[in-house]
Protein backbone atom coordinates (compact mmCIF):
# COMPACT_ATOMS: atom_id res chain seq x y z
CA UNK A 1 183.83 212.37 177.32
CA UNK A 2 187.03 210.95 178.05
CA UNK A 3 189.37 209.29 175.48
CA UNK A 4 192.20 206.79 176.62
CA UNK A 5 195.11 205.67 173.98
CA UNK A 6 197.04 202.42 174.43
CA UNK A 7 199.21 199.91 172.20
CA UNK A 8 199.73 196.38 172.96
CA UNK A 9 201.31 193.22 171.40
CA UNK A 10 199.15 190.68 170.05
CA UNK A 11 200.65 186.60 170.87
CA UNK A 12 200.27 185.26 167.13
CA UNK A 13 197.73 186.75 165.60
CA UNK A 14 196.09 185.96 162.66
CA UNK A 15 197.14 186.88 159.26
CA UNK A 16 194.90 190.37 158.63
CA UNK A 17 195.85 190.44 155.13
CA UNK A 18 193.24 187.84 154.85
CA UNK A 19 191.00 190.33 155.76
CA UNK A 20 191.64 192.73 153.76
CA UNK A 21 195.01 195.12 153.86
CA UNK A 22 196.29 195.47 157.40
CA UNK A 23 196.07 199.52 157.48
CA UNK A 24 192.65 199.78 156.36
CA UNK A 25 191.04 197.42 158.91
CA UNK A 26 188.96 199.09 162.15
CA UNK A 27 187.92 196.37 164.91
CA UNK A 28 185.68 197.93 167.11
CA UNK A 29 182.86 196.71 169.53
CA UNK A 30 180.37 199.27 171.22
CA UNK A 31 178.63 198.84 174.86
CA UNK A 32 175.36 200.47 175.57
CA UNK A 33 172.96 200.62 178.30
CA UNK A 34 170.66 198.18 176.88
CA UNK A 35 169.62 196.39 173.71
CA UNK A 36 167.57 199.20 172.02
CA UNK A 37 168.93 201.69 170.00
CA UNK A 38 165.26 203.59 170.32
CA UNK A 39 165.86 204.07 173.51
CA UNK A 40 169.14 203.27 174.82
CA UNK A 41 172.84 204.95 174.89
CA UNK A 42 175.92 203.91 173.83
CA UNK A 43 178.09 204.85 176.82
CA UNK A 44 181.72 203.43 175.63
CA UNK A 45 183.07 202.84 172.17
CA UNK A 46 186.37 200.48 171.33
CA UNK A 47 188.83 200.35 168.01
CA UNK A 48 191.85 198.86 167.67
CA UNK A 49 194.05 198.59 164.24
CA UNK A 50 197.21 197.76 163.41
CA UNK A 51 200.17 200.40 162.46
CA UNK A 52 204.01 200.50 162.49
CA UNK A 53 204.17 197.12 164.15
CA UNK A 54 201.75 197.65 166.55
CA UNK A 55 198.03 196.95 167.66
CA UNK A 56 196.66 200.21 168.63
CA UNK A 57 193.68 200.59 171.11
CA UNK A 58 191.41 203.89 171.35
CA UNK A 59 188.35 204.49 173.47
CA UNK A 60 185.57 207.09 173.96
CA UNK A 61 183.67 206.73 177.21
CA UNK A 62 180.60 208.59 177.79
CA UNK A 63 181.24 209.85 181.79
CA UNK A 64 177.89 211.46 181.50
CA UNK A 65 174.14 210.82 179.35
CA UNK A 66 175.01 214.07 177.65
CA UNK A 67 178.35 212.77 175.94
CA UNK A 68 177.03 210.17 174.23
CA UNK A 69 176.85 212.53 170.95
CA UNK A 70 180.65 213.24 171.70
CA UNK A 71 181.48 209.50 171.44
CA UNK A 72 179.66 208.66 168.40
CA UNK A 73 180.82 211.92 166.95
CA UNK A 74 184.78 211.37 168.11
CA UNK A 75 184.32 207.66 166.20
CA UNK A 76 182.72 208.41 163.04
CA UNK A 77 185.29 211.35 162.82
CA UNK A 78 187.96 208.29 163.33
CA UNK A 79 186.82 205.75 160.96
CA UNK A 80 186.66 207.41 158.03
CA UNK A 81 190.49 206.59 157.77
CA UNK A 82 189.96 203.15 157.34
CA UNK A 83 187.86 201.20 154.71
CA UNK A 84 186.85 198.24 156.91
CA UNK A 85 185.01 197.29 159.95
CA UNK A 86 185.57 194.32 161.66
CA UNK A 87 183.63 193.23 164.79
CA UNK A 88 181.87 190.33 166.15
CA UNK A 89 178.00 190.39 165.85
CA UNK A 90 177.94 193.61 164.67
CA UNK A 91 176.30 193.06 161.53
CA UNK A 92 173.24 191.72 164.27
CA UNK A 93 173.76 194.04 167.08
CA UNK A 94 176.47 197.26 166.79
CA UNK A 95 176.05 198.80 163.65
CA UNK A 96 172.34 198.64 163.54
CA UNK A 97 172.50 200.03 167.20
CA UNK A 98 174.84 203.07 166.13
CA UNK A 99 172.64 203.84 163.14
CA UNK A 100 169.64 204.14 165.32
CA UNK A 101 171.80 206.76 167.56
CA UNK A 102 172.88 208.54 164.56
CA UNK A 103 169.53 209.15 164.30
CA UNK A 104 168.16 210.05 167.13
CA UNK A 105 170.69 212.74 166.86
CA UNK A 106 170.09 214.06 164.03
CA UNK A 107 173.58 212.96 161.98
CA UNK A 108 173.32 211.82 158.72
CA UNK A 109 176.04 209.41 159.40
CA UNK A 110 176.29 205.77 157.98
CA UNK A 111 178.30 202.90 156.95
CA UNK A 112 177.52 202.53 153.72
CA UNK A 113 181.41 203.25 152.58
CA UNK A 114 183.18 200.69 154.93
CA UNK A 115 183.30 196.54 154.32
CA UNK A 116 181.26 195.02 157.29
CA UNK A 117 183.61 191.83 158.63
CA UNK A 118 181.66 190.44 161.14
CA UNK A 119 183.63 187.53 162.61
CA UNK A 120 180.34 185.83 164.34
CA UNK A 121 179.00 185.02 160.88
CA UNK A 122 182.47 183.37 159.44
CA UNK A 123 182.92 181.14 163.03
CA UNK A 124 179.09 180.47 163.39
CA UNK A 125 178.96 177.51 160.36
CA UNK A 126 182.08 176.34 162.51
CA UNK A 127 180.05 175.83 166.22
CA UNK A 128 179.31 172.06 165.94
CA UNK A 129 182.89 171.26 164.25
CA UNK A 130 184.29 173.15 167.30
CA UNK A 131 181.89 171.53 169.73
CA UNK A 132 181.32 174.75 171.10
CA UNK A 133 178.31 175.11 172.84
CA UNK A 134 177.81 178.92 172.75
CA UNK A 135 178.88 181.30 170.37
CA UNK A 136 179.43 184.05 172.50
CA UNK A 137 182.67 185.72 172.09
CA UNK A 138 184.19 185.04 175.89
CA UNK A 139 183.16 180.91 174.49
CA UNK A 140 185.35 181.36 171.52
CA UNK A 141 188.44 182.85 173.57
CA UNK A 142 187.99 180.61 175.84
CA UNK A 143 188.13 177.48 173.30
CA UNK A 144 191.00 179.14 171.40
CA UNK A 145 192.77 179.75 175.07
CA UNK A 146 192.12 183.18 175.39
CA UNK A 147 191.78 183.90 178.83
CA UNK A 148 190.44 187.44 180.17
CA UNK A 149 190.78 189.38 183.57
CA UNK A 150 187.07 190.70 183.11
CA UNK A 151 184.40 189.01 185.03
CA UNK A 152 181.38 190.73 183.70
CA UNK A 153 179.33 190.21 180.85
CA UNK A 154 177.92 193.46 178.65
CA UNK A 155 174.98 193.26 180.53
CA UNK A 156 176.12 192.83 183.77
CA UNK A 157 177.83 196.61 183.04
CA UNK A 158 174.67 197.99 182.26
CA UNK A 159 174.46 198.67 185.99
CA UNK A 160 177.90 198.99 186.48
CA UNK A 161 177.90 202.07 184.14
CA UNK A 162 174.66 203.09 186.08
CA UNK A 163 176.87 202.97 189.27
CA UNK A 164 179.42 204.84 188.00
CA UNK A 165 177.29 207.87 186.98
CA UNK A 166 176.15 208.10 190.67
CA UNK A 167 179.41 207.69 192.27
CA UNK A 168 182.34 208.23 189.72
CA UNK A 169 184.57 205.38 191.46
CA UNK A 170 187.57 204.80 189.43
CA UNK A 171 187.45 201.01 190.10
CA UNK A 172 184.17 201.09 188.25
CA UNK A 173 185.45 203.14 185.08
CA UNK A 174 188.23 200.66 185.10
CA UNK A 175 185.97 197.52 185.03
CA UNK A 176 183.68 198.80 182.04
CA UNK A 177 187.34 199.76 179.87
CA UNK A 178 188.63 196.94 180.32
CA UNK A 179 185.82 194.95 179.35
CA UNK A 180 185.69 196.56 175.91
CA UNK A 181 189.23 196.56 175.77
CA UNK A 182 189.60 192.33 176.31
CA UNK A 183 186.64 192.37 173.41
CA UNK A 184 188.98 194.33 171.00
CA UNK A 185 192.09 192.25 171.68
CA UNK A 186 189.84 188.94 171.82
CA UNK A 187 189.14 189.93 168.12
């Protein structure tokens, strides 16, 4: 497993105390080899929160099959300092997902302690006001004027990630962080 740290400045954000209070709110956003949790991995997993001033970014990247129960262990270990989670589709896709992992490795982990703030469900009564005609999250940047260095969708990685197993070229590590990491800051 590797773990990379950053911090970054946020232009305007908005107000988190909306939220909830600032310190106790976890964004994070998952990627996985594919849409099952049954039978699937999670290979890379994204938080960011907000401390002393700062946004602060962490990641856990599975650089083989066999770390997966690393990352999910190195993340559950990590949020139980906060008492939110925030994160777009989520509720749909990335908490279900993780729960199904949990499982399959015999944790008895769950979410049942944290606030779920799943930001898809507040902006989706909004799509037709906005005249947006996805929902996707790239959309929403891109309609706020969010604009992102990453070309790929989470799919498109799926193979990506494959790639990098076989060959371990940097440029391909770098594409699948920084995918999660424009998610996090998109947030």
């Amino acid at each position: 497993m590797i773990t990379a740290e950053h911090t970054f400045l946020s232009p305007g954000a908005y107000p988190l105390s909306r939220l909830g209070e600032p310190d106790k709110l976890l964004f994070f956003d998952i990627e996985t080899t594919g849409f099952s949790g049954d039978c699937q991995q999670v290979y890379l997993i994204g938080c960011t929160y907000f401390c002393s001033g700062k946004w602060h970014l962490i990641q856990w990247f599975a650089d083989s099959p066999q770390s997966e129960k690393d990352v999910l262990s190195a993340f559950y270990k990590f949020i139980q300092n906060f008492s939110a989670l925030v994160h777009f589709n989520g509720d749909g896709f990335d908490i279900p997902f993780l729960l199904k992992r949990f499982r399959i490795w015999n944790q008895p982990w769950d979410f049942s302690s944290f606030a779920s703030i799943d930001i898809y469900k507040r902006i989706r009564p909004y799509r037709k006001i906005m005249g947006l005609e996805s929902l996707k999250q790239k959309s929403i940047e891109q309609f706020l004027g969010i604009f992102r260095q990453d070309p790929y969708s989470g799919g498109q990685l799926i193979d990506v990630y494959k790639f990098f197993l076989e060959t371990r070229e940097k440029s391909l590590y770098e594409a699948l962080m920084l995918h999660n990491r424009e998610d996090l800051e998109g947030m």
